[in-house]
N, C-alpha and C. Protein backbone atom coordinates (compact mmCIF):
# COMPACT_ATOMS: atom_id res chain seq x y z
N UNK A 1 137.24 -64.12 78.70
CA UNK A 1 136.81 -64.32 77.34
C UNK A 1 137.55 -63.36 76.40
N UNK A 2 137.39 -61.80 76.99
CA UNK A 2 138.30 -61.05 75.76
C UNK A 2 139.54 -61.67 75.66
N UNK A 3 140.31 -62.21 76.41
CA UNK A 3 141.73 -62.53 76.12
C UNK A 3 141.98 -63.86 75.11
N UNK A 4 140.88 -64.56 75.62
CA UNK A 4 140.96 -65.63 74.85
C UNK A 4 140.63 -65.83 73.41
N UNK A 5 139.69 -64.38 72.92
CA UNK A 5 139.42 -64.66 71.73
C UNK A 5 140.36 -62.96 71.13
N UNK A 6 140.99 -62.69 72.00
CA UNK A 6 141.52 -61.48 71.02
C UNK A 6 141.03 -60.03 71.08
N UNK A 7 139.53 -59.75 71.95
CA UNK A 7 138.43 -59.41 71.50
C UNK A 7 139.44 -57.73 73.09
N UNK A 8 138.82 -56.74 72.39
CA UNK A 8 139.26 -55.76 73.43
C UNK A 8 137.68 -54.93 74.40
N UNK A 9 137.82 -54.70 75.57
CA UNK A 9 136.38 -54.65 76.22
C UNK A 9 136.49 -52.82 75.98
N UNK A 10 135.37 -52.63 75.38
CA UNK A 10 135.00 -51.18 74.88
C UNK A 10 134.56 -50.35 76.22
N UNK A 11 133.53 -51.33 77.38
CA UNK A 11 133.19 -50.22 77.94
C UNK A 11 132.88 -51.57 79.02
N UNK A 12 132.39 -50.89 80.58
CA UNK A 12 132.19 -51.87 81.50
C UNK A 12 131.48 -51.06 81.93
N UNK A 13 130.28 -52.20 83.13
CA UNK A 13 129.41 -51.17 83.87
C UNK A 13 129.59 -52.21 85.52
N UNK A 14 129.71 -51.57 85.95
CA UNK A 14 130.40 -52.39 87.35
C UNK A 14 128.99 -52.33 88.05
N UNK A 15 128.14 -51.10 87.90
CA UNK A 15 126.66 -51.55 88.32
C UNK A 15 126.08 -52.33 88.02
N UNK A 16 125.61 -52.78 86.52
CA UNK A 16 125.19 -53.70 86.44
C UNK A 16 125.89 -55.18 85.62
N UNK A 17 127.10 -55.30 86.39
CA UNK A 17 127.67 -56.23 85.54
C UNK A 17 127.72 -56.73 84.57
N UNK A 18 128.49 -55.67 83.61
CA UNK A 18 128.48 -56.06 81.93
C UNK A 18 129.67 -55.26 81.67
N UNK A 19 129.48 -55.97 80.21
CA UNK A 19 130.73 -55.68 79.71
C UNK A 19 130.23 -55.35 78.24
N UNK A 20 130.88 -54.54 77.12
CA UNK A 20 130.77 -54.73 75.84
C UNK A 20 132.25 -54.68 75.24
N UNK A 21 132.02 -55.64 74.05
CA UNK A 21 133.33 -56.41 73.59
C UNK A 21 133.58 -55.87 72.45
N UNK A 22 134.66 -55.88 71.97
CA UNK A 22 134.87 -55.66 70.07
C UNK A 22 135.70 -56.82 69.81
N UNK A 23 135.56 -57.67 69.08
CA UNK A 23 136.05 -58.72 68.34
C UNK A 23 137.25 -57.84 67.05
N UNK A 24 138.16 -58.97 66.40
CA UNK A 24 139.20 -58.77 65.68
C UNK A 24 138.53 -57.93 64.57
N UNK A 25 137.55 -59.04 64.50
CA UNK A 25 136.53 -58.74 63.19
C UNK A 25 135.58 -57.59 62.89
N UNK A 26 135.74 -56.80 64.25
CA UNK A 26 134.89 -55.70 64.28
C UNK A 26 133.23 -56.32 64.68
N UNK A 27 133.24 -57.06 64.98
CA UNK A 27 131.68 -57.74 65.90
C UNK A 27 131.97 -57.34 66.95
N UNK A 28 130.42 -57.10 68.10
CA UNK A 28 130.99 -56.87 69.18
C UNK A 28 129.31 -57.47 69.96
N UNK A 29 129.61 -57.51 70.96
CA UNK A 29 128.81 -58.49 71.87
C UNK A 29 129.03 -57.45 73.35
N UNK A 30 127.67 -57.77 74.13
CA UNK A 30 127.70 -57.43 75.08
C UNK A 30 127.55 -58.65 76.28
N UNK A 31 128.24 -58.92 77.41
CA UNK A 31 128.00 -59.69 78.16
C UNK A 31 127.51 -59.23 79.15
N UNK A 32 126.29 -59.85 80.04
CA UNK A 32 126.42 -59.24 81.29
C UNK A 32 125.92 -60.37 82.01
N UNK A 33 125.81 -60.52 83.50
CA UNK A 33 125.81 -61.27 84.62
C UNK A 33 123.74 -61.23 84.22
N UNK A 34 122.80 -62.76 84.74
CA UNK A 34 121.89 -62.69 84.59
C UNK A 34 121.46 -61.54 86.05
N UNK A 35 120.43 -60.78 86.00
CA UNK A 35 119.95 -59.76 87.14
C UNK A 35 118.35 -59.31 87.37
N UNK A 36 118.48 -58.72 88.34
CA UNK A 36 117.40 -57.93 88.76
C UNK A 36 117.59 -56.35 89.09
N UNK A 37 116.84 -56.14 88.56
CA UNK A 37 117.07 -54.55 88.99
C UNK A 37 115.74 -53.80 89.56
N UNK A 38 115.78 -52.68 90.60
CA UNK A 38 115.09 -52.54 91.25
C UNK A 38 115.04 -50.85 91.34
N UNK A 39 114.33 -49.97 90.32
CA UNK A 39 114.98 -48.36 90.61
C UNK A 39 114.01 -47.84 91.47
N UNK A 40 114.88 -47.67 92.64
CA UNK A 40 113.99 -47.16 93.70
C UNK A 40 113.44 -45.67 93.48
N UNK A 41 112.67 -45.14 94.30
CA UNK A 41 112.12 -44.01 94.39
C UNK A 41 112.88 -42.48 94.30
N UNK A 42 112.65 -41.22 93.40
CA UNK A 42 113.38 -40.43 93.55
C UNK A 42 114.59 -40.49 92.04
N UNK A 43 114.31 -41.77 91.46
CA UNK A 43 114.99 -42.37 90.26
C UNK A 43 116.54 -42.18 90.46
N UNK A 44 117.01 -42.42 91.04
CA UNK A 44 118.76 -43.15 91.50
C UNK A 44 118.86 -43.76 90.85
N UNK A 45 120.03 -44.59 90.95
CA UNK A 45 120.74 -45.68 90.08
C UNK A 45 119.90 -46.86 90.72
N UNK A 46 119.55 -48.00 89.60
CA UNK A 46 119.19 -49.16 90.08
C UNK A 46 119.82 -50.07 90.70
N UNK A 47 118.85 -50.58 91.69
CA UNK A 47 119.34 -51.32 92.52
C UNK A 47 120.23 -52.88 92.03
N UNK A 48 120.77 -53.28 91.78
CA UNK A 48 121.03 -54.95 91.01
C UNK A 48 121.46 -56.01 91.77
N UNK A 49 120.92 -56.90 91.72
CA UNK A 49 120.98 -58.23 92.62
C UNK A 49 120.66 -59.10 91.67
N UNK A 50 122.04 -60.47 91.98
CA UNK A 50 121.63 -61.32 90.81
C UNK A 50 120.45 -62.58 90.61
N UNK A 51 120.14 -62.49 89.66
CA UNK A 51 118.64 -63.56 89.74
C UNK A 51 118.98 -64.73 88.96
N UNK A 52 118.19 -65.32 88.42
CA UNK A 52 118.04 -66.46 87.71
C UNK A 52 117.58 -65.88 86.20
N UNK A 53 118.31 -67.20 85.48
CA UNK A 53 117.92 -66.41 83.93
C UNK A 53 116.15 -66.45 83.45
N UNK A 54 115.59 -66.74 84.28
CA UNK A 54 114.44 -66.85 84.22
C UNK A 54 113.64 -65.22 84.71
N UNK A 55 113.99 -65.07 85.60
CA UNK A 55 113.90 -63.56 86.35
C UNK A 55 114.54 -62.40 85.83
N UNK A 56 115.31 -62.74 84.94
CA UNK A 56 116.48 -61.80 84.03
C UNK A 56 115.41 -61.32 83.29
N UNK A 57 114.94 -62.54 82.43
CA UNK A 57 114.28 -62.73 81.15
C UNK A 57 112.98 -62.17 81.26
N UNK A 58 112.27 -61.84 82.32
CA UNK A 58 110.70 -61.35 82.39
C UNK A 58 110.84 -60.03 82.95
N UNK A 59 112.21 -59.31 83.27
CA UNK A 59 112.38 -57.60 83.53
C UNK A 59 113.28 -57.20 82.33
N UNK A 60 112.92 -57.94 81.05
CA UNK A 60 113.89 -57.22 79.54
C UNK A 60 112.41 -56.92 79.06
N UNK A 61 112.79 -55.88 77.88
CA UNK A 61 112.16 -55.56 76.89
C UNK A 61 111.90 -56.28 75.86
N UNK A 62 111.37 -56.67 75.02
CA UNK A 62 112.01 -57.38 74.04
C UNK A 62 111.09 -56.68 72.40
N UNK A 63 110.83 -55.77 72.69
CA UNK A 63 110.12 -55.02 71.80
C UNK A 63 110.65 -54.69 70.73
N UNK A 64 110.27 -54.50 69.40
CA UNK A 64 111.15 -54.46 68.10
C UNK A 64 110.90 -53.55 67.79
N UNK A 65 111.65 -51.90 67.18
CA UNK A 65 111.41 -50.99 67.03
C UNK A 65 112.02 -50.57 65.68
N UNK A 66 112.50 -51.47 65.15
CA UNK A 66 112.58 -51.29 63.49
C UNK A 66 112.99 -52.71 63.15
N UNK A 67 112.83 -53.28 61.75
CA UNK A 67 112.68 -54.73 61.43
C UNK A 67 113.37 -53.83 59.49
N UNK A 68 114.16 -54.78 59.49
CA UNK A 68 114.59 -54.53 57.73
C UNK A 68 113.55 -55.21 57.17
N UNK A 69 113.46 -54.59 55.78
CA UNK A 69 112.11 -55.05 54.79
C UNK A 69 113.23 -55.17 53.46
N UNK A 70 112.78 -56.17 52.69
CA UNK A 70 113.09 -56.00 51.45
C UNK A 70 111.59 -57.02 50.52
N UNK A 71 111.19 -55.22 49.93
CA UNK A 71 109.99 -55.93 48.74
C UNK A 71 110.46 -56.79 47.60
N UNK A 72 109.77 -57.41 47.35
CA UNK A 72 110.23 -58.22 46.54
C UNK A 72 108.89 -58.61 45.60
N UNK A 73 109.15 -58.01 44.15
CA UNK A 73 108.13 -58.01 43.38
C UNK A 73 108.00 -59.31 42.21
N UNK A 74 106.73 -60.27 42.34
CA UNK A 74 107.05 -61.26 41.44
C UNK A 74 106.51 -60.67 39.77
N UNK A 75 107.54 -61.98 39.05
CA UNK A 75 108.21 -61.89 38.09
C UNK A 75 106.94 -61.83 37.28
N UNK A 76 106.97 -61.35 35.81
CA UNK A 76 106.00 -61.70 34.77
C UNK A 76 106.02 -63.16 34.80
N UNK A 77 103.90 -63.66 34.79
CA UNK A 77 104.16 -65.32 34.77
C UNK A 77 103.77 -66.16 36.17
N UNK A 78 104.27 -65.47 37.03
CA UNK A 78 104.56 -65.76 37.98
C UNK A 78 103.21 -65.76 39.31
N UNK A 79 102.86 -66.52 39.35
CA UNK A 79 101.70 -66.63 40.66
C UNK A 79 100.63 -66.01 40.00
């Protein structure tokens, strides 16, 4: 994929199969293989074996820890 779109790979993790990308445009994307991970006892590096994107999807986070706001005050008249 980087070659094909131009895009140069910033960093790789061979543990858990990924990659992060930088685009021409300065976008950048991370890819990685769907997985499981398993951190055994003693806290080592996690274990990774690949799963289904289903099994991927229920060991992520998906928690939001800041959200942009813009107030927006109505006009004289208005409501």
């Amino acid at each position: 994929m980087a070659d094909h779109s131009g895009a140069t790979i910033v960093s790789a993790d061979e543990n858990r199969k990924s990659a992060e990308l930088e685009f021409p445009t300065g976008a950048t994307a991370q890819i990685a293989m769907s997985r499981q991970e398993e951190i055994p006892a003693r806290r080592r590096k996690p274990q990774v074996s690949p799963a289904t994107i289903q099994e991927d999807l229920r060991g992520r986070d998906f928690t939001c820890t800041r959200l942009p706001f813009r107030s927006i005050r109505p006009r004289a008249g208005c409501c």
